[in-house]
C-alpha atoms as a PDB file:
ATOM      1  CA  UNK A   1     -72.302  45.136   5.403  1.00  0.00           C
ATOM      2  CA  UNK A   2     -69.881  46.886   2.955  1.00  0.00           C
ATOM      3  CA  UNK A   3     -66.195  45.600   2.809  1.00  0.00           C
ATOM      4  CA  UNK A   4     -63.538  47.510   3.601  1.00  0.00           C
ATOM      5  CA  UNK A   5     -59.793  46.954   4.189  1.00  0.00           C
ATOM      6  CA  UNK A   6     -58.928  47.493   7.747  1.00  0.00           C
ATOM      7  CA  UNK A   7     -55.569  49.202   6.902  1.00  0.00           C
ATOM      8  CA  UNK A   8     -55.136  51.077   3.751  1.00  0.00           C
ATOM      9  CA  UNK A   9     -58.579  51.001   1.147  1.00  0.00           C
ATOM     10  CA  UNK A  10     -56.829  52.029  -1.818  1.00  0.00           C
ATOM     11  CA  UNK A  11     -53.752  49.705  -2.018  1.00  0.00           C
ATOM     12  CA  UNK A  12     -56.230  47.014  -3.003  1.00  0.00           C
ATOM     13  CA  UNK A  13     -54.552  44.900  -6.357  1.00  0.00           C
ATOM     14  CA  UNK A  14     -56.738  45.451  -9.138  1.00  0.00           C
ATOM     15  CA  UNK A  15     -57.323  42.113  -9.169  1.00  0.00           C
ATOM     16  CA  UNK A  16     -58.506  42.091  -5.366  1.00  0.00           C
ATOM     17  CA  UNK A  17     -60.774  44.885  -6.558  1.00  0.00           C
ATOM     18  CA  UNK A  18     -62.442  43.480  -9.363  1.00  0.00           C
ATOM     19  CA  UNK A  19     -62.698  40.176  -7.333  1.00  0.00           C
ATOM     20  CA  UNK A  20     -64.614  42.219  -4.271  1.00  0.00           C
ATOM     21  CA  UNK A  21     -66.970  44.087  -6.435  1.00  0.00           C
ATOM     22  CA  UNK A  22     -68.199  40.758  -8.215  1.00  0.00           C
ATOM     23  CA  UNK A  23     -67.578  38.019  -5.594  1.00  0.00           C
ATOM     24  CA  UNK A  24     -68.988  39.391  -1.960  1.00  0.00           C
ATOM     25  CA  UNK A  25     -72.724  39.966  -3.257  1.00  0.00           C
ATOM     26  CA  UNK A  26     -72.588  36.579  -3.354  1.00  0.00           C
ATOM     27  CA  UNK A  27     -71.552  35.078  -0.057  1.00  0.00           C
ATOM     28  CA  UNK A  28     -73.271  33.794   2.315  1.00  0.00           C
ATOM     29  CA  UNK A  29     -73.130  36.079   5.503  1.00  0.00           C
ATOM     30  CA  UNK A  30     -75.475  34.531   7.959  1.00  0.00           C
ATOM     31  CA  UNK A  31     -74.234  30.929   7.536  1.00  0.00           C
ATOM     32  CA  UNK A  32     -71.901  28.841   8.999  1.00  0.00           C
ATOM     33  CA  UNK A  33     -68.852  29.440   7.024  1.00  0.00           C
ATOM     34  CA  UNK A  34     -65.098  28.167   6.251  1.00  0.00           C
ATOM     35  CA  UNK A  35     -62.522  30.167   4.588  1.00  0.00           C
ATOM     36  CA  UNK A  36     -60.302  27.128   2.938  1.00  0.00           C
ATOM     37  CA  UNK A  37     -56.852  29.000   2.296  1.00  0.00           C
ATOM     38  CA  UNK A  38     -57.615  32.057   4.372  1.00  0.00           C
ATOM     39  CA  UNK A  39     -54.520  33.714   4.029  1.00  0.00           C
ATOM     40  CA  UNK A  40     -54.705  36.606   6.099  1.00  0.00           C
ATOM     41  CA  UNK A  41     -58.709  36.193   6.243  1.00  0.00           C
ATOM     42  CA  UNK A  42     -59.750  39.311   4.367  1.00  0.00           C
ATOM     43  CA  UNK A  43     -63.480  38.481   4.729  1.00  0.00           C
ATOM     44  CA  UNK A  44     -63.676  37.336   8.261  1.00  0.00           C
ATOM     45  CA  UNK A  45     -65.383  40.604   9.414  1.00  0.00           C
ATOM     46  CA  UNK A  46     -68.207  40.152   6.947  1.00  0.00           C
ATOM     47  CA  UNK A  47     -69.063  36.999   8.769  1.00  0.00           C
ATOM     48  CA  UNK A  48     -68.667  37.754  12.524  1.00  0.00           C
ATOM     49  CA  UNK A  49     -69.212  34.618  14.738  1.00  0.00           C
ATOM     50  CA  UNK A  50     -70.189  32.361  11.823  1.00  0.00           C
ATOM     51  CA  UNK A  51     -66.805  32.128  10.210  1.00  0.00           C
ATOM     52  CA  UNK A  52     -63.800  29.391  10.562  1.00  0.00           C
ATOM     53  CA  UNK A  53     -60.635  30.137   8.523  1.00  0.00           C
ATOM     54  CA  UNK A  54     -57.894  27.233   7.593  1.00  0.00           C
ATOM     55  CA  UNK A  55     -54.725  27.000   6.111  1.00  0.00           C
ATOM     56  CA  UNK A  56     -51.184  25.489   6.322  1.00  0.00           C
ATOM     57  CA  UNK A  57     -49.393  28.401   7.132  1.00  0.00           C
ATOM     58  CA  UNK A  58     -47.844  29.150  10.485  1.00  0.00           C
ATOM     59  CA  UNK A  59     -49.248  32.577  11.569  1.00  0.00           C
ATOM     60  CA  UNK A  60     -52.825  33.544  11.574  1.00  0.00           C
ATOM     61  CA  UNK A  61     -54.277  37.082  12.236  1.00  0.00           C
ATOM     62  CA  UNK A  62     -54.656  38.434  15.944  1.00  0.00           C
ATOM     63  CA  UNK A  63     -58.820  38.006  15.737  1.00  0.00           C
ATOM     64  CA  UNK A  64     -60.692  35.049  14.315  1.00  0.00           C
ATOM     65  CA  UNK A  65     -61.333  31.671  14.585  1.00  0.00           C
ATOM     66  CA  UNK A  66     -58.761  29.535  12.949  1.00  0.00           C
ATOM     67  CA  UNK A  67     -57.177  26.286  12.164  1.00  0.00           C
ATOM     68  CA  UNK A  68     -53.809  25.114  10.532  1.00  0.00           C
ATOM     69  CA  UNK A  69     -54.949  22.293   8.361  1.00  0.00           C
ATOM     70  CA  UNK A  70     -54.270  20.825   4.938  1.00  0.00           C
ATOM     71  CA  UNK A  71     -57.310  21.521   2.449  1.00  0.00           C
ATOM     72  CA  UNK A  72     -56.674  17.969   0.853  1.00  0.00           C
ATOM     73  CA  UNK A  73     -57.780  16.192   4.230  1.00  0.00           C
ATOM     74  CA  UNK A  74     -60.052  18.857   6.470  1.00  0.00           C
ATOM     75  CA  UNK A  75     -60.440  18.183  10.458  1.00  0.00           C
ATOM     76  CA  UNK A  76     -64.420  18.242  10.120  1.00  0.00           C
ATOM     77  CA  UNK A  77     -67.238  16.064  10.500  1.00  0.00           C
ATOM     78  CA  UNK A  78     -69.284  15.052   7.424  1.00  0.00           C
ATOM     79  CA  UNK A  79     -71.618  18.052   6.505  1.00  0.00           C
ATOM     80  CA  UNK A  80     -70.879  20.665   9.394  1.00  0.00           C
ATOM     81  CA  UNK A  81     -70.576  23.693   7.211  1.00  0.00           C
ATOM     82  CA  UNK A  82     -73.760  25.599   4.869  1.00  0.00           C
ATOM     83  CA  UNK A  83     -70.828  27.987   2.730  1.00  0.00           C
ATOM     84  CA  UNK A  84     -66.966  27.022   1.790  1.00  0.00           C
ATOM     85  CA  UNK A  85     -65.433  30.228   0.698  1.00  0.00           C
ATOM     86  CA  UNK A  86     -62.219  28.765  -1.987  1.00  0.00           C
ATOM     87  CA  UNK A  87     -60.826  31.848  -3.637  1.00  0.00           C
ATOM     88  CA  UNK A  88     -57.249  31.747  -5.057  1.00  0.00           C
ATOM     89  CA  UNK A  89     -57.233  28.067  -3.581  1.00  0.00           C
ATOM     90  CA  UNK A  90     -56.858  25.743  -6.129  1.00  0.00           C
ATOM     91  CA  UNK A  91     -53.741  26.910  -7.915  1.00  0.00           C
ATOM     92  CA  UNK A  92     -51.564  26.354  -5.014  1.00  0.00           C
ATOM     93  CA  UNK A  93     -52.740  23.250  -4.291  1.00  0.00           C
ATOM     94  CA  UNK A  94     -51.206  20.264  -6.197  1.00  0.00           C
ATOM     95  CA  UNK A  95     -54.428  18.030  -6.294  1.00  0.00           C
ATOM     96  CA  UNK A  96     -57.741  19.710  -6.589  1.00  0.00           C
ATOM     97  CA  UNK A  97     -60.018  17.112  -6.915  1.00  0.00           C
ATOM     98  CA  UNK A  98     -58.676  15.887  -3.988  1.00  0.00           C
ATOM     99  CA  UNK A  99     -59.733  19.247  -1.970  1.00  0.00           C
ATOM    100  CA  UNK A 100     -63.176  19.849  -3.521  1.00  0.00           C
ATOM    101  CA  UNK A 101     -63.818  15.847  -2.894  1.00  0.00           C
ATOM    102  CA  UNK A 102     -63.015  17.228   0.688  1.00  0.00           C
ATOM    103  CA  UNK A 103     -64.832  20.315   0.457  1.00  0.00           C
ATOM    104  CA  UNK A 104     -67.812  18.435  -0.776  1.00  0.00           C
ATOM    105  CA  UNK A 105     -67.930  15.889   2.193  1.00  0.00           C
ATOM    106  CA  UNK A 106     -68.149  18.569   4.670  1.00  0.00           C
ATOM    107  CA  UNK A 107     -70.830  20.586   3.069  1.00  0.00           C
ATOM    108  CA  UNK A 108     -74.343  19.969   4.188  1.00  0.00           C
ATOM    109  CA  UNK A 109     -76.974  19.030   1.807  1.00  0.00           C
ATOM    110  CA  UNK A 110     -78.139  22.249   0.141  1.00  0.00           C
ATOM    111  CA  UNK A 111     -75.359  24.365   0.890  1.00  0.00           C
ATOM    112  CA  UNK A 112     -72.971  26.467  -1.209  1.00  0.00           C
ATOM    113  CA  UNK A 113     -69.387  26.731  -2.454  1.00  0.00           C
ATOM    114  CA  UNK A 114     -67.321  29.468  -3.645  1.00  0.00           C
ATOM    115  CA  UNK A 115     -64.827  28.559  -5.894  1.00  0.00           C
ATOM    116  CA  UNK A 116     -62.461  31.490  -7.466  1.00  0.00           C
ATOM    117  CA  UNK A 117     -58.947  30.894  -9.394  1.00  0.00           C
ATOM    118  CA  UNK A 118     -56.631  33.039 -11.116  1.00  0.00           C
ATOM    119  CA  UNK A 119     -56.874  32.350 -14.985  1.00  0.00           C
ATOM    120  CA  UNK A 120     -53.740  30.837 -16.664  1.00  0.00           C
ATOM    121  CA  UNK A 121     -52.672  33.990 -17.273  1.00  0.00           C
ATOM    122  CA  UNK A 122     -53.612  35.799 -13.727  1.00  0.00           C
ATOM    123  CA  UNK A 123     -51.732  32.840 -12.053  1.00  0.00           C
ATOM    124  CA  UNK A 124     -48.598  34.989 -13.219  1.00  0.00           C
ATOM    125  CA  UNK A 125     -49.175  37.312 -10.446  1.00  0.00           C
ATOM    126  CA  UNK A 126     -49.217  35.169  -7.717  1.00  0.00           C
ATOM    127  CA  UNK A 127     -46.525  35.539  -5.117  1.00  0.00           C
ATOM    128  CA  UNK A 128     -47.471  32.297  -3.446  1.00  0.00           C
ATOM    129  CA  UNK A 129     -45.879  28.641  -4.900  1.00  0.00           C
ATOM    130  CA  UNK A 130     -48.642  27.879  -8.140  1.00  0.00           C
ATOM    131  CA  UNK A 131     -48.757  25.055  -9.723  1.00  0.00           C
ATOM    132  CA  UNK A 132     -51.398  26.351 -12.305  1.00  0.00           C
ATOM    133  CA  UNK A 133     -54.066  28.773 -13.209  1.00  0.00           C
ATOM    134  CA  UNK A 134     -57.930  27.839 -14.248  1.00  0.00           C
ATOM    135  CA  UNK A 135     -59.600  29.126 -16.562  1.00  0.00           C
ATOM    136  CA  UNK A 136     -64.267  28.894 -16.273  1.00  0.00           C
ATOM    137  CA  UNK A 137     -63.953  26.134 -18.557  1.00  0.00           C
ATOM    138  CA  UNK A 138     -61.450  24.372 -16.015  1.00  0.00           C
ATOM    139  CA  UNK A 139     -63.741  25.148 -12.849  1.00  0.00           C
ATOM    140  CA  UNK A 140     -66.384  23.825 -14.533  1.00  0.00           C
ATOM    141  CA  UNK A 141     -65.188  20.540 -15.035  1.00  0.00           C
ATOM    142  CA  UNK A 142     -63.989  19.705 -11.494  1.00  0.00           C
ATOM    143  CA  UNK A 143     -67.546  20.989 -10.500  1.00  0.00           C
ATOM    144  CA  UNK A 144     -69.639  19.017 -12.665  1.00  0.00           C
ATOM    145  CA  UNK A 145     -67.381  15.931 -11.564  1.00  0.00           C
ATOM    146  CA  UNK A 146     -68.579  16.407  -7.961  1.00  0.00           C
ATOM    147  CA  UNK A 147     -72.407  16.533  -9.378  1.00  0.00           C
ATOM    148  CA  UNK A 148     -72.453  20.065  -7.714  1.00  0.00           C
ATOM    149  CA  UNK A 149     -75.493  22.544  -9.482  1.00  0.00           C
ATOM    150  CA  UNK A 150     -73.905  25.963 -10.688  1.00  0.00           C
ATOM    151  CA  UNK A 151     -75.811  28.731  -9.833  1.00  0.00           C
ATOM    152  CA  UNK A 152     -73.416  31.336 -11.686  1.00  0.00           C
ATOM    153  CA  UNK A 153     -70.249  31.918 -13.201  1.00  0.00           C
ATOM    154  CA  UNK A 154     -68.058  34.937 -13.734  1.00  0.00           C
ATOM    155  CA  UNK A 155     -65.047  36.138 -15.656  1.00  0.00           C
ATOM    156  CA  UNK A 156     -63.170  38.552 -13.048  1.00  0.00           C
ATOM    157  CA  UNK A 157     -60.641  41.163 -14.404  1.00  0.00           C
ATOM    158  CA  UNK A 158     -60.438  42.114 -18.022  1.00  0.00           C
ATOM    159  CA  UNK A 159     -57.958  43.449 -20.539  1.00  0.00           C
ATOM    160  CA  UNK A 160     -57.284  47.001 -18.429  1.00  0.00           C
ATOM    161  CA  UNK A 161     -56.959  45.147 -15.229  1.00  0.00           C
ATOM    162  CA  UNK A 162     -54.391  42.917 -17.240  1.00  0.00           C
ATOM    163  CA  UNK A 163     -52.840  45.985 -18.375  1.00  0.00           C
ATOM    164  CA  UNK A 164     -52.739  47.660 -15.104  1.00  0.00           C
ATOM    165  CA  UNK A 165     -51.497  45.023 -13.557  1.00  0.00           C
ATOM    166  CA  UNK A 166     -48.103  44.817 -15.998  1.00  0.00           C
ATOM    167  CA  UNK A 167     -47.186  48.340 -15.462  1.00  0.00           C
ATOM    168  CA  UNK A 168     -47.593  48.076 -11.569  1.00  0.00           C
ATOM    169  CA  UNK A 169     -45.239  44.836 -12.158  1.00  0.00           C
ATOM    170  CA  UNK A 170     -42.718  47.301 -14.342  1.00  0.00           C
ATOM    171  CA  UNK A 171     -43.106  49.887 -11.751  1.00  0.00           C
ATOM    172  CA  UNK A 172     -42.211  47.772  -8.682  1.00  0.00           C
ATOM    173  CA  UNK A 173     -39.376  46.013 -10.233  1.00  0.00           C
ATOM    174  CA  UNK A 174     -36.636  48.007  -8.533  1.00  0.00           C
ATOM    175  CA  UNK A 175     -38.441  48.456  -4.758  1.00  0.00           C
ATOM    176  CA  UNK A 176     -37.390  46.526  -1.855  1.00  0.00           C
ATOM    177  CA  UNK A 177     -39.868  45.061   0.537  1.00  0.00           C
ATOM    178  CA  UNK A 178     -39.551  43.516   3.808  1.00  0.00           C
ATOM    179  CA  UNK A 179     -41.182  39.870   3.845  1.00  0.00           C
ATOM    180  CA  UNK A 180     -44.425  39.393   5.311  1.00  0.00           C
ATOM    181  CA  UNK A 181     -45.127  37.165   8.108  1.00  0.00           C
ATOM    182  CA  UNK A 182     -48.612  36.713   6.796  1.00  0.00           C
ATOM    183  CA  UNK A 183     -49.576  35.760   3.052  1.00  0.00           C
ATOM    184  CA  UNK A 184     -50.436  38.698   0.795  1.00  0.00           C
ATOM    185  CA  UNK A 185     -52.304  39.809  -1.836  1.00  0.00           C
ATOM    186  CA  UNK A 186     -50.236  40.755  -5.270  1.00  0.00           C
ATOM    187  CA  UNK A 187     -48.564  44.020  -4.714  1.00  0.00           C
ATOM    188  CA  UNK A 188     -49.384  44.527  -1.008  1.00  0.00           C
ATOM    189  CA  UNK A 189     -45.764  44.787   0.318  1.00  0.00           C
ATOM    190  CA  UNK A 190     -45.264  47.851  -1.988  1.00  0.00           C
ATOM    191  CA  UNK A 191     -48.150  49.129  -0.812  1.00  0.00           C
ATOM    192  CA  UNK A 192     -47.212  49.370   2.378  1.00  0.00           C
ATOM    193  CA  UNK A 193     -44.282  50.687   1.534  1.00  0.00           C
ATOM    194  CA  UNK A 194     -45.183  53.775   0.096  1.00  0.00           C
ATOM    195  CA  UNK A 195     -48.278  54.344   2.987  1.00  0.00           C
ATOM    196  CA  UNK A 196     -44.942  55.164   4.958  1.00  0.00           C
ATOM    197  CA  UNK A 197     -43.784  58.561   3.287  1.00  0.00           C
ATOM    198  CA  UNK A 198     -45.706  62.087   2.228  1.00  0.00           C
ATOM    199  CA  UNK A 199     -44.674  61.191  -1.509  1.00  0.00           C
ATOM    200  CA  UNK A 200     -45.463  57.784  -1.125  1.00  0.00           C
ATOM    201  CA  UNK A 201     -49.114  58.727   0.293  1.00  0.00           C
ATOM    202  CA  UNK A 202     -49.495  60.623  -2.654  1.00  0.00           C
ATOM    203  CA  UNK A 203     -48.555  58.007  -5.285  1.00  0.00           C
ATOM    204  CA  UNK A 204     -51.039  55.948  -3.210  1.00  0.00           C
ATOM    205  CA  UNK A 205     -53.854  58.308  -3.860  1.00  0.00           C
ATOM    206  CA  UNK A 206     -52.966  58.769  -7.593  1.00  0.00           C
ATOM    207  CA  UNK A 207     -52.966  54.777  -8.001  1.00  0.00           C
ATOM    208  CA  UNK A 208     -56.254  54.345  -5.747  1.00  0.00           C
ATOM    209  CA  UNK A 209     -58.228  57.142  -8.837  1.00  0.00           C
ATOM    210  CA  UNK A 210     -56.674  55.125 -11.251  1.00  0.00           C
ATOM    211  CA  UNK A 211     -57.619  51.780  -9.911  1.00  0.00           C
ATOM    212  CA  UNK A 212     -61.073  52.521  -9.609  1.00  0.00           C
ATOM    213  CA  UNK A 213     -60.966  53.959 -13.333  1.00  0.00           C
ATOM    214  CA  UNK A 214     -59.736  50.897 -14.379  1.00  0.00           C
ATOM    215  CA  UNK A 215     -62.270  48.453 -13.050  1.00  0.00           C
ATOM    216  CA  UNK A 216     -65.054  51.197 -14.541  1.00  0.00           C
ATOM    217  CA  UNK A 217     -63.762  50.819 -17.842  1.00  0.00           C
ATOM    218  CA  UNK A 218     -63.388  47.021 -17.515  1.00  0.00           C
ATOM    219  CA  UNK A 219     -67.303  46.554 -16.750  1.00  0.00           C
ATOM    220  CA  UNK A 220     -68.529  48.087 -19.660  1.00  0.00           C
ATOM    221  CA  UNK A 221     -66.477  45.893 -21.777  1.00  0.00           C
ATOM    222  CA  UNK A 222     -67.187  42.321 -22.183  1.00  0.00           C
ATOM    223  CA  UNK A 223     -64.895  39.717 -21.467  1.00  0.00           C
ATOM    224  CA  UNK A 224     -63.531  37.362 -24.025  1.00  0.00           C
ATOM    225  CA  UNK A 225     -61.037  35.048 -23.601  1.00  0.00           C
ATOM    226  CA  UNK A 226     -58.530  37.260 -21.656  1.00  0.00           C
ATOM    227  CA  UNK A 227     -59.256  37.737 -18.220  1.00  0.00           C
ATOM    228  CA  UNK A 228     -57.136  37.761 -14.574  1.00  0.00           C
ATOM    229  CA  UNK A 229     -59.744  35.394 -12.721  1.00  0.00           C
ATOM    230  CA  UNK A 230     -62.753  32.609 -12.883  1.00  0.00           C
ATOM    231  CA  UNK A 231     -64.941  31.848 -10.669  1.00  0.00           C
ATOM    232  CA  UNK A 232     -68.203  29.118 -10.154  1.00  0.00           C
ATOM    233  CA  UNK A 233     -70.814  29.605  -7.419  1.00  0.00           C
ATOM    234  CA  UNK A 234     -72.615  26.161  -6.788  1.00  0.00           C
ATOM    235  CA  UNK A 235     -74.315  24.013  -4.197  1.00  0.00           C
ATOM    236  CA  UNK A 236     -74.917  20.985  -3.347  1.00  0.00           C
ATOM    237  CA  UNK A 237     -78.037  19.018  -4.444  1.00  0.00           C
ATOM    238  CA  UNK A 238     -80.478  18.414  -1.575  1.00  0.00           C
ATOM    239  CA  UNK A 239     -81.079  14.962  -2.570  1.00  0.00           C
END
């Protein structure tokens, strides 16, 4: 099933982009799965009947099957999920080892994890409370700590992203934006803003061609030490 926003396709953050295009080949669609730090559950309808979404904030979308919960002590049996979907998780929690401990304990034997972070340097662009960002090398110590196998790693969001990303930031600085009710993705509420006006609609469009030239450029270049995101896909050992 291809992913698609449900509202407006092109006011996607760079980052979100990038993140999509690398990240959903990879989940795991036909198994029983919880979102830990939904949000506003951007990849329930990839997962139909088989996905849960939690998180501590107070409003949850209209559809879906959710629970307010914290991520450091999950209301689930031992082993009752086969994927845990954790992107841009970890930075706004203050203990992580104490939520992939958790994360662990309710994953059944042979099943997978998800685990995506801004970088140190992404984390600037978080409009959620962040304590820090992580960079691979970071991931992949909490995951070999947890004696979980990693199956793959990636580097999300390269020097144009980066770049793209501090002009929209310049761009934006003197808009006003209503608050949402719902957390958001970086940029969304300007977005939204401009989907409302002819001129707006326009700028939209513009910024949607340049997006996707962006993240074009950024995969034929290979990524260094400067990146927006990192990311570990692992499982749990059978025995």
């Amino acid at each position: 099933m291809r992913f698609e926003d449900s509202k407006h396709r092109q006011t996607k953050s760079v980052w979100r982009a990038e993140w999509e295009r690398i990240l959903v080949p990879w989940f795991c669609k036909d198994k029983l799965t919880l979102d830990c730090g939904c949000g506003p559950a951007y990849y329930r309808s990839l997962f139909g009947e088989n996905y849960i979404g939690l998180d501590i904030q107070k409003c949850f979308p209209e559809e879906g099957n959710y629970i307010r919960a914290s991520s450091a002590n999950l209301p689930f049996q031992d082993a009752s999920f086969d994927f845990v979907l954790a992107c841009a998780l970890f930075e706004h929690v203050e203990n992580p080892a104490e939520t992939l401990l958790e994360i662990c304990r309710i994953l059944r034997m042979g099943g997978s994890v998800l685990l995506g972070t801004p970088s140190r340097y992404g984390a600037k662009y978080e409009t959620l409370k962040t304590f820090r960002g992580y960079d691979i090398e970071d991931l992949e110590h909490m995951v070999y700590g947890q004696k979980l196998l990693i199956k793959n790693r990636f580097k999300i969001g390269g020097t144009f992203a980066i770049v793209f990303a501090e002009i929209e930031s310049f761009l934006r600085g003197g808009l006003k934006t209503a608050k949402n009710e719902l957390p958001s993705f970086e940029g969304e509420p300007y977005y939204n803003l401009l989907a409302h006006s002819g001129l707006g609609k326009a700028v939209l469009k513009i910024r949607g061609f340049l997006m996707l030239l962006t993240v074009a450029i950024d995969t034929r270049i290979p990524h260094h030490n400067l990146y927006q995101g990192a990311c570990i896909f692992a499982a749990k050992p059978k025995t």
